[in-house]
Protein backbone atom coordinates (compact mmCIF):
# COMPACT_ATOMS: atom_id res chain seq x y z
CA UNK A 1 42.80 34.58 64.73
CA UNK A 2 41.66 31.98 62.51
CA UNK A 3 42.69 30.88 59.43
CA UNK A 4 41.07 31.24 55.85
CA UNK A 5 39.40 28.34 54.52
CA UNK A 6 39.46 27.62 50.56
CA UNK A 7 35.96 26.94 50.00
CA UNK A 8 35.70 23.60 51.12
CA UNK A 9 32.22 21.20 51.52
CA UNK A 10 31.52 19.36 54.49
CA UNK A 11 31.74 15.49 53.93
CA UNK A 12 28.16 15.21 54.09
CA UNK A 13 27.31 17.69 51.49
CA UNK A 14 29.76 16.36 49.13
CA UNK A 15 27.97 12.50 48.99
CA UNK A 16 24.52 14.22 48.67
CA UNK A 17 25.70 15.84 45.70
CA UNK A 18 27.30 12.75 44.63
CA UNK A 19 24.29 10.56 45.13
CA UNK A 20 22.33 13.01 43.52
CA UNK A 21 24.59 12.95 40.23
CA UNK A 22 24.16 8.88 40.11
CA UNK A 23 20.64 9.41 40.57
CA UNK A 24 19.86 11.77 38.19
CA UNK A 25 22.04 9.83 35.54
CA UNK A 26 20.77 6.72 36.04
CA UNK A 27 17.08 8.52 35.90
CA UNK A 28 18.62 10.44 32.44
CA UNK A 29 19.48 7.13 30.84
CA UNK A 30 16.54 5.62 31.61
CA UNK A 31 14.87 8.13 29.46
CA UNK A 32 17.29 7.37 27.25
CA UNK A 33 16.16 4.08 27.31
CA UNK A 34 12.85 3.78 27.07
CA UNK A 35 13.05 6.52 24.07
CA UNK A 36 15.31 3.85 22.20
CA UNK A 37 12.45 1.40 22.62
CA UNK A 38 9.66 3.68 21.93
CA UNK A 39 11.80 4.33 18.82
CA UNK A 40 12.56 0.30 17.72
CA UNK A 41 10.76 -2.07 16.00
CA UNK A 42 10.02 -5.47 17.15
CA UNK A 43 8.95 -8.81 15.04
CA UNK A 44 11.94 -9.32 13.34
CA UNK A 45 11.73 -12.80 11.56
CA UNK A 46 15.00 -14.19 9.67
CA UNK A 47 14.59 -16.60 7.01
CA UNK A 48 17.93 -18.35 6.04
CA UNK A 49 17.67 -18.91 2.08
CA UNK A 50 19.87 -21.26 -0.29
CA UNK A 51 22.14 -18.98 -2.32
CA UNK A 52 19.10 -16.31 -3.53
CA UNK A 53 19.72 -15.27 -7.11
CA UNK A 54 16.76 -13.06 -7.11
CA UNK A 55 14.57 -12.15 -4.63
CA UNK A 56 10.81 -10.46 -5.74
CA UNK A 57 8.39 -8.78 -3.55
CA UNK A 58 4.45 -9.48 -4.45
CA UNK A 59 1.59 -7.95 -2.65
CA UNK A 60 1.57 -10.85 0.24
CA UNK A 61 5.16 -12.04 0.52
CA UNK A 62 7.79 -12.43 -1.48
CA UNK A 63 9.50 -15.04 -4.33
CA UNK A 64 12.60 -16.06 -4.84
CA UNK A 65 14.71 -17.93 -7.46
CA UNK A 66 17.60 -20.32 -5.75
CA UNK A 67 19.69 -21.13 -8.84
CA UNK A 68 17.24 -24.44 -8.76
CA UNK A 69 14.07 -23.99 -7.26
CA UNK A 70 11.81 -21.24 -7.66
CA UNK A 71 9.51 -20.64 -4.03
CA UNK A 72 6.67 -18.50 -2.47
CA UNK A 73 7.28 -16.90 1.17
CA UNK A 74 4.61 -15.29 2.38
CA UNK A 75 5.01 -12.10 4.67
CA UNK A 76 6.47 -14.09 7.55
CA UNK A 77 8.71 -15.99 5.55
CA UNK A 78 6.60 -19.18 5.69
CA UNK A 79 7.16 -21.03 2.31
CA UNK A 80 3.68 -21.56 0.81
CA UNK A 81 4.77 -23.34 -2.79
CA UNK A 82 8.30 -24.50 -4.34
CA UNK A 83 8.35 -25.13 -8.05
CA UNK A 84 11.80 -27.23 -9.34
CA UNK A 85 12.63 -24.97 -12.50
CA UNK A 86 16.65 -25.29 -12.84
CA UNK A 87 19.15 -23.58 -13.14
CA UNK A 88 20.29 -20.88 -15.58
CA UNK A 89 16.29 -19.72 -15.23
CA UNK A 90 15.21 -16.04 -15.44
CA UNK A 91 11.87 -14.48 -13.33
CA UNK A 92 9.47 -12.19 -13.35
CA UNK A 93 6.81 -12.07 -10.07
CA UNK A 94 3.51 -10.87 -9.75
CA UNK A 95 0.09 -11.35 -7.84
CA UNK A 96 -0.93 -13.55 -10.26
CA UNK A 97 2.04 -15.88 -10.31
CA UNK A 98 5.73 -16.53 -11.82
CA UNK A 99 6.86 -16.13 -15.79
CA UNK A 100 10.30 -17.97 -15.40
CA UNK A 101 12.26 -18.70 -18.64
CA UNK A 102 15.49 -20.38 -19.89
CA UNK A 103 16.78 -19.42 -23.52
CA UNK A 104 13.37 -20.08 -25.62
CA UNK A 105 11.20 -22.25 -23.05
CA UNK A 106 8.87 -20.59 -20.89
CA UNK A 107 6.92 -21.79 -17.44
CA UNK A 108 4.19 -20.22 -16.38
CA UNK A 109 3.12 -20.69 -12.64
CA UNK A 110 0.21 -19.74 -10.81
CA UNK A 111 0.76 -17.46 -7.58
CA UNK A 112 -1.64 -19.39 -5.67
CA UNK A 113 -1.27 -23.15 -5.98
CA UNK A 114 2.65 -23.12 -7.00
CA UNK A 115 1.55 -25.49 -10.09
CA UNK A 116 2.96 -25.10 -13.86
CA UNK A 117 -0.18 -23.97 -16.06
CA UNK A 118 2.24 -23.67 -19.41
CA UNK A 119 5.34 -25.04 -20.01
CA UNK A 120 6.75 -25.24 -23.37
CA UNK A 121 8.84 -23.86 -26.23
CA UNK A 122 8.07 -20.01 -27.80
CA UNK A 123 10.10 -20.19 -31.06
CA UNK A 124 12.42 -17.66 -30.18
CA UNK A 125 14.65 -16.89 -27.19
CA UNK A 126 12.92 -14.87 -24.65
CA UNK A 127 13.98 -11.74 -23.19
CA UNK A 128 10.96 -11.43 -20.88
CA UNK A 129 7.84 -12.57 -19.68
CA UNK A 130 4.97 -11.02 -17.37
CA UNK A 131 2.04 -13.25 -15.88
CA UNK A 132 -1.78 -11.19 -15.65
CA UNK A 133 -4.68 -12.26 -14.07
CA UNK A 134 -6.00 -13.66 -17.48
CA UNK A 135 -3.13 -13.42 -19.50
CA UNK A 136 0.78 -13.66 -20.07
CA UNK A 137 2.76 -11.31 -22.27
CA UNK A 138 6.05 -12.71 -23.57
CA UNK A 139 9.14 -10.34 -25.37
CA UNK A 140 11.29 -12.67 -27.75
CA UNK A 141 14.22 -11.25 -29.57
CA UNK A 142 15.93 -8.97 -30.70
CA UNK A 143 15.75 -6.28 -28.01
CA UNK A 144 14.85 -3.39 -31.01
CA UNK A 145 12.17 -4.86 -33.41
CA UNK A 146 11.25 -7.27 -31.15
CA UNK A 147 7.97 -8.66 -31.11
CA UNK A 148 5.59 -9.48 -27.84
CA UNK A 149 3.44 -12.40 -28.32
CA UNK A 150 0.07 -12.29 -25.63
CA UNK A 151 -1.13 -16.01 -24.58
CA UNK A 152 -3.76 -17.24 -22.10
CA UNK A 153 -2.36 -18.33 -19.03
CA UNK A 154 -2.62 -22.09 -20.56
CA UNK A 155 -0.56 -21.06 -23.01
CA UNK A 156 -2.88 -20.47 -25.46
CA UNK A 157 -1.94 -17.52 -28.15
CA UNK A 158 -4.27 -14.98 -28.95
CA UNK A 159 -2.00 -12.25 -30.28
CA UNK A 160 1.37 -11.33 -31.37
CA UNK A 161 2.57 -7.64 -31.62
CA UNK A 162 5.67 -6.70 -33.94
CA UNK A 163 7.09 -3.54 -32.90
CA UNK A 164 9.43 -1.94 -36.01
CA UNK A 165 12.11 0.54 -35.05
CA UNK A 166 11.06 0.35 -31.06
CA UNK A 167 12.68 -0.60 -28.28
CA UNK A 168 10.39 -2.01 -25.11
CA UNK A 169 11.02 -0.14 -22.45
CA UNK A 170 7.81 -2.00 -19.90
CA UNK A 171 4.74 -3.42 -20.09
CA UNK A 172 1.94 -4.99 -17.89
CA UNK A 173 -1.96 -5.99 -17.61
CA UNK A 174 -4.93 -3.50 -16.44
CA UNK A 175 -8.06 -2.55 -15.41
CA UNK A 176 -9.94 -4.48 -12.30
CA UNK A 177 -9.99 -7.24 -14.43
CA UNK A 178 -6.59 -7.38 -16.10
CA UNK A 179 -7.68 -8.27 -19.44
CA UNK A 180 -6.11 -4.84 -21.15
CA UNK A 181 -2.41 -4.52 -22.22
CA UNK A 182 0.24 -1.71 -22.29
CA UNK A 183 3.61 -1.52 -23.45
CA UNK A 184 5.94 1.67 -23.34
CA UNK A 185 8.40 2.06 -26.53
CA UNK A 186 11.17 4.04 -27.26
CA UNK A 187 11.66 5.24 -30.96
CA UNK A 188 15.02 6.48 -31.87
CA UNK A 189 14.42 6.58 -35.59
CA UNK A 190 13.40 10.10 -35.62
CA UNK A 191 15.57 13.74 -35.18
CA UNK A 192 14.78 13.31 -31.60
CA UNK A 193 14.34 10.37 -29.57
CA UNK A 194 9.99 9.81 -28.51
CA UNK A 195 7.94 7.32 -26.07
CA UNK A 196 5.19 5.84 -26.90
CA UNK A 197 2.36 4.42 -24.58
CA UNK A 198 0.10 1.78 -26.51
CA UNK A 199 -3.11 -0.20 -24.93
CA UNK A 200 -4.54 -3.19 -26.36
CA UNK A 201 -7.59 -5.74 -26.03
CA UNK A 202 -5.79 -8.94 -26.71
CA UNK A 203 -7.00 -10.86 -29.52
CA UNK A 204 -8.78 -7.62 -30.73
CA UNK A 205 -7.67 -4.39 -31.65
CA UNK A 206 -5.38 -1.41 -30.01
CA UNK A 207 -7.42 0.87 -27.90
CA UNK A 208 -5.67 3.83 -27.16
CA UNK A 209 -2.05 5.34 -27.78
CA UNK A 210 -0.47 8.31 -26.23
CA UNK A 211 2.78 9.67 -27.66
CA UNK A 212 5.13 12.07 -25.65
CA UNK A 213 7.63 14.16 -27.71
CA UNK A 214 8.16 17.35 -25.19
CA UNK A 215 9.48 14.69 -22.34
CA UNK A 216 11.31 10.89 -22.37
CA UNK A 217 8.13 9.20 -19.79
CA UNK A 218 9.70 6.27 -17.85
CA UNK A 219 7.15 5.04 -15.99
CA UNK A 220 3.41 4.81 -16.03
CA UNK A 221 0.67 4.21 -13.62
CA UNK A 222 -2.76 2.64 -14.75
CA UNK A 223 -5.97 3.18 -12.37
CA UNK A 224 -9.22 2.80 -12.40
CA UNK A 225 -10.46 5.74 -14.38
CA UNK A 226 -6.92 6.99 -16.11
CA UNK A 227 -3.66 6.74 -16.97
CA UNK A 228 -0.68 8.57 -15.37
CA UNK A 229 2.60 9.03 -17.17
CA UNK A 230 5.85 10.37 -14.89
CA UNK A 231 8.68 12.28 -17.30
CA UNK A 232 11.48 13.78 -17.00
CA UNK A 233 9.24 17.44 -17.03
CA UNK A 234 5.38 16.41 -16.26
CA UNK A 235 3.18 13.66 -14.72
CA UNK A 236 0.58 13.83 -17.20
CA UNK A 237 -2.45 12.32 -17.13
CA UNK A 238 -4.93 10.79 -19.73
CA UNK A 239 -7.99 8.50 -20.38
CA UNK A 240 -7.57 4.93 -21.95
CA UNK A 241 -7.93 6.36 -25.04
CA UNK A 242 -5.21 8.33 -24.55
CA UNK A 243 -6.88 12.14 -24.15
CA UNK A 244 -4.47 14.40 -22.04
CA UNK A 245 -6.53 15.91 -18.88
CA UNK A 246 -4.32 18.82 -19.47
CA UNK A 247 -5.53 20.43 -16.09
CA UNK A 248 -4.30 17.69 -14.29
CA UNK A 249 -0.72 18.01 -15.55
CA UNK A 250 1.71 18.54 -12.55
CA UNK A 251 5.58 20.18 -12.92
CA UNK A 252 8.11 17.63 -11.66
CA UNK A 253 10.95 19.28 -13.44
CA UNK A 254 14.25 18.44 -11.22
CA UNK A 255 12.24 15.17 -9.60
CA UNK A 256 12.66 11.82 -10.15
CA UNK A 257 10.01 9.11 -9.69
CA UNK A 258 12.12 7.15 -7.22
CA UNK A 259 9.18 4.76 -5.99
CA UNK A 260 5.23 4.41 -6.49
CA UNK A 261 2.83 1.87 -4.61
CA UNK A 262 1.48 -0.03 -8.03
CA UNK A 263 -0.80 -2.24 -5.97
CA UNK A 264 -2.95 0.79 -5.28
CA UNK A 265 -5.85 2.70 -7.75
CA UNK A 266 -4.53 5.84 -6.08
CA UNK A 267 -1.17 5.27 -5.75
CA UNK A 268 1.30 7.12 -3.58
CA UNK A 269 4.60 8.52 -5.21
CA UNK A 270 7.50 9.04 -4.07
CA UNK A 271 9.98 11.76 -5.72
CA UNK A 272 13.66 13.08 -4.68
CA UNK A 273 15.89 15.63 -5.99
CA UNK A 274 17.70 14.43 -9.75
CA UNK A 275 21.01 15.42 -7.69
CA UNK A 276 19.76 13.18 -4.74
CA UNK A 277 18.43 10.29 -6.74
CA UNK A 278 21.63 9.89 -9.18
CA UNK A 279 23.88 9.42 -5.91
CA UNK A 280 25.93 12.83 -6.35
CA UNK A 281 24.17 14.01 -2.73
CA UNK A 282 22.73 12.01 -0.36
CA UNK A 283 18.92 10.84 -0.50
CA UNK A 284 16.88 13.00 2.22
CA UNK A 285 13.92 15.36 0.71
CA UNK A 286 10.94 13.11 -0.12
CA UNK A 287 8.33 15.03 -2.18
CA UNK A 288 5.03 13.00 -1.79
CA UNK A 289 2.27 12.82 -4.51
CA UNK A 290 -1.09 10.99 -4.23
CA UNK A 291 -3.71 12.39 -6.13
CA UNK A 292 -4.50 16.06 -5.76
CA UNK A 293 -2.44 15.98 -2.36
CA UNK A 294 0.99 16.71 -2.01
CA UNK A 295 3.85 17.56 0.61
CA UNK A 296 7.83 17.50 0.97
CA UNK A 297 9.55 16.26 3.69
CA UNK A 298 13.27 15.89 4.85
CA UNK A 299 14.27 12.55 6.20
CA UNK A 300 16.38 12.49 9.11
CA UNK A 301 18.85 10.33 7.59
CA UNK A 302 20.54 9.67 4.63
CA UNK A 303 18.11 7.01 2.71
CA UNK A 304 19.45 4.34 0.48
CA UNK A 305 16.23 3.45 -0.70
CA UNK A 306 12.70 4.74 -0.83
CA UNK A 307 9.12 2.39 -0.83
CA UNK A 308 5.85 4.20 -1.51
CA UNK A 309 2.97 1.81 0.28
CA UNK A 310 -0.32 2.91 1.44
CA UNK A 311 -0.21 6.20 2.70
CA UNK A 312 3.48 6.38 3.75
CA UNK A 313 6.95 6.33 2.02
CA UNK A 314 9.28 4.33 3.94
CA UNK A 315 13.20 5.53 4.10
CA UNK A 316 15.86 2.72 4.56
CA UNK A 317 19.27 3.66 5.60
CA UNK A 318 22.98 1.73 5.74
CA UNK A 319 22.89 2.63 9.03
CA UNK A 320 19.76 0.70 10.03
CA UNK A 321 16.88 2.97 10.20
CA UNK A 322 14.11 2.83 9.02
CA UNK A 323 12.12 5.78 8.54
CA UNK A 324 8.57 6.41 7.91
CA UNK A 325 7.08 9.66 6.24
CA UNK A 326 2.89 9.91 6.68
CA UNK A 327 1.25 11.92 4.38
CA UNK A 328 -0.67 14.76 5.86
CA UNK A 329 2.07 14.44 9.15
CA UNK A 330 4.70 16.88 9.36
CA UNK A 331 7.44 14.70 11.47
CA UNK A 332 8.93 11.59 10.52
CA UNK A 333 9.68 8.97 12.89
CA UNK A 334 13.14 6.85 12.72
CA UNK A 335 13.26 3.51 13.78
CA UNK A 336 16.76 1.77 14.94
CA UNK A 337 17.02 -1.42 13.76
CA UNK A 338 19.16 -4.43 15.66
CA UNK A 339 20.07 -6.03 12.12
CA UNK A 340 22.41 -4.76 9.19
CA UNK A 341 21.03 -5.63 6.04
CA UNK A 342 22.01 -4.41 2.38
CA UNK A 343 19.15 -4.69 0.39
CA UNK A 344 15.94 -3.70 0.47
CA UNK A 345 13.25 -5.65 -1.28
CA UNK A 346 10.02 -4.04 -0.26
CA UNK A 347 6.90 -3.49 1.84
CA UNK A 348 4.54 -6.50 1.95
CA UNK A 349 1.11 -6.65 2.94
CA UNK A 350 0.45 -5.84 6.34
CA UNK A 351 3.24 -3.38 6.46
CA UNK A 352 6.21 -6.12 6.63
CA UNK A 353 9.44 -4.63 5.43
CA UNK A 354 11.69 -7.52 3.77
CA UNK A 355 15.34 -6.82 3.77
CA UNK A 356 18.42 -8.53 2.86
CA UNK A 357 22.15 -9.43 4.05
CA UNK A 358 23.79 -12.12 2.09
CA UNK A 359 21.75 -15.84 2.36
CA UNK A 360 19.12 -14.05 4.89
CA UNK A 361 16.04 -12.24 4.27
CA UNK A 362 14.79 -10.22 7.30
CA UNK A 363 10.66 -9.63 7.72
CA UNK A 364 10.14 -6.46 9.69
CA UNK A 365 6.56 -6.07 10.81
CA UNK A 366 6.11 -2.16 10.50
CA UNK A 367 2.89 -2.22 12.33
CA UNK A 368 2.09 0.36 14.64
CA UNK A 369 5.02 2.03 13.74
């Protein structure tokens, strides 16, 4: 009689099944792998800086101020222009150059050439300064009655605006031509607190003024054709004389503004949950404005910090993704990123992200993506 076998496999059939295990794991992470790649992002440039004190992104690169020297990278980290300022100094970027200021003295330098076009003494200590295409605007103490005094880029004054009982919340140049000024003022002097949006010609008279009692506005958006205010309730929007378009008015009640492209006519913004934004959840729903078109999207990871550029809003995360949300796309793709960085500065032209760990500034070239 024979005996009962348990069940056993013939040698044979056991190392078929064996190689057929290896094979179809090393097939499985070889998926794996080429998913991981499909999923990374190459043309990572690192550009070691001395001691940054403040790093600025402008619409082709990026400035920064060294404690010394202020310089102009462009979006590969190249340096383009170095400017010996000092230390102690204070900046303010833009595509039309550098306001940098110590205590009262002010230097303004042109964006292209790296050269001082004004350098000299403002009679007052300065709390900020902005550089236009054709002009600079300068806040001098104290911060509430302060006054803003508008010069030519050669230093040149043509204006000076005293603002009573207000505090100056921002300010900037616009139109195509940059020759029209804005500033944003808070006035606490009333039963409630109010903002106020003024425009002016400099050197001529004030051109239009919009005042918001229902809503505190923090941050405005000039184009082309109109004005768009973001509050804590609306975005409203309104001609340059400061007419409401009252049909335009869209409820972002429970949003915060938490990043807009300002170096586009129709810019895209970028809004998150209050709860989200203030850092008592983490940073994941996206709602996307541009224009007439909108959509909400969740990010697949927790974001740190959000960048509205071109179409897109870009999603940076402490655990080094990068995330990229389309407008009129449904799915955002993540990115994995072989650095850790800490800060993130912005998106350049030509879709460079620059991002920061301690002395190094990372250029991440986004294209494709």
């Amino acid at each position: 009689m024979e005996s009962n076998r348990t069940g056993r496999l013939p040698w044979a059939i056991v190392l078929f099944i064996l190689a057929l295990t290896v094979l179809i794991a090393w097939g499985g992470a070889s998926l794996v792998k080429r998913g991981q790649e499909r999923n990374s992002l190459g043309s990572v440039r690192e550009k070691v800086l001395n001691t940054p004190q403040s790093v600025q992104i402008v619409r082709d690169g990026a400035v920064y101020y060294d404690g010394g020297t202020i310089a102009k990278l462009d979006a590969s980290g190249n340096t383009k222009w170095s400017y010996m300022i000092g230390g102690g100094a204070q900046m303010q970027s833009s595509d039309s150059g550098v306001a940098a200021w110590i205590g009262d003295s002010l230097t303004l330098i042109n964006g292209t050439t790296g050269a001082a076009e004004f350098s000299g003494k403002m009679g007052g200590n300065i709390l900020s300064a902005r550089l236009g295409p054709q002009y600079a605007a300068v806040v001098l103490e104290p911060e509430h009655d302060s006054t803003i005094v508008l010069m030519e880029s050669g230093g040149r004054r043509v204006d000076s605006i005293t603002l009573s009982g207000k505090t100056v919340i921002d300010y900037g140049f616009f139109n195509t031509t940059g020759d029209l000024f804005w500033v944003m003022t808070l006035d606490t002097t009333g039963t409630a607190p109010s903002c106020t949006l003024s425009t002016y010609r400099p050197g001529k008279r004030i051109v239009g003024q919009i005042t918001d009692s229902v809503q505190v506005m923090y941050r405005t958006m000039f184009q082309s054709t109109q004005i768009v205010t973001a509050g804590n309730v609306y975005l409203r929007v309104y001609d340059y004389t400061g007419k409401e378009t009252a049909e335009k008015r869209t409820l972002v009640y429970g949003w915060m503004l938490a990043s807009v492209d300002d170096l586009s006519d129709n810019p895209m913004m970028a809004f998150t949950p209050t709860g989200e934004y203030d850092g008592s959840a983490e940073m994941k729903d996206v709602r996307m404005i541009r224009g007439s078109s909108e959509q909400t999207v969740r990010m697949p990871f927790a974001c740190e910090s959000l960048v509205a550029r071109d179409d897109c809003v870009y999603g940076f995360s402490n655990d080094g993704y990068i995330m990229i949300a389309r407008m009129g796309a449904q799915k955002v793709n993540a990115y994995r990123l072989n650095i850790r960085f800490d800060t993130v500065y912005g998106v350049a032209d030509g879709n460079v992200a620059i991002l920061g760990s301690g002395n190094s500034l990372y250029f991440v070239s986004l294209k494709g993506a």
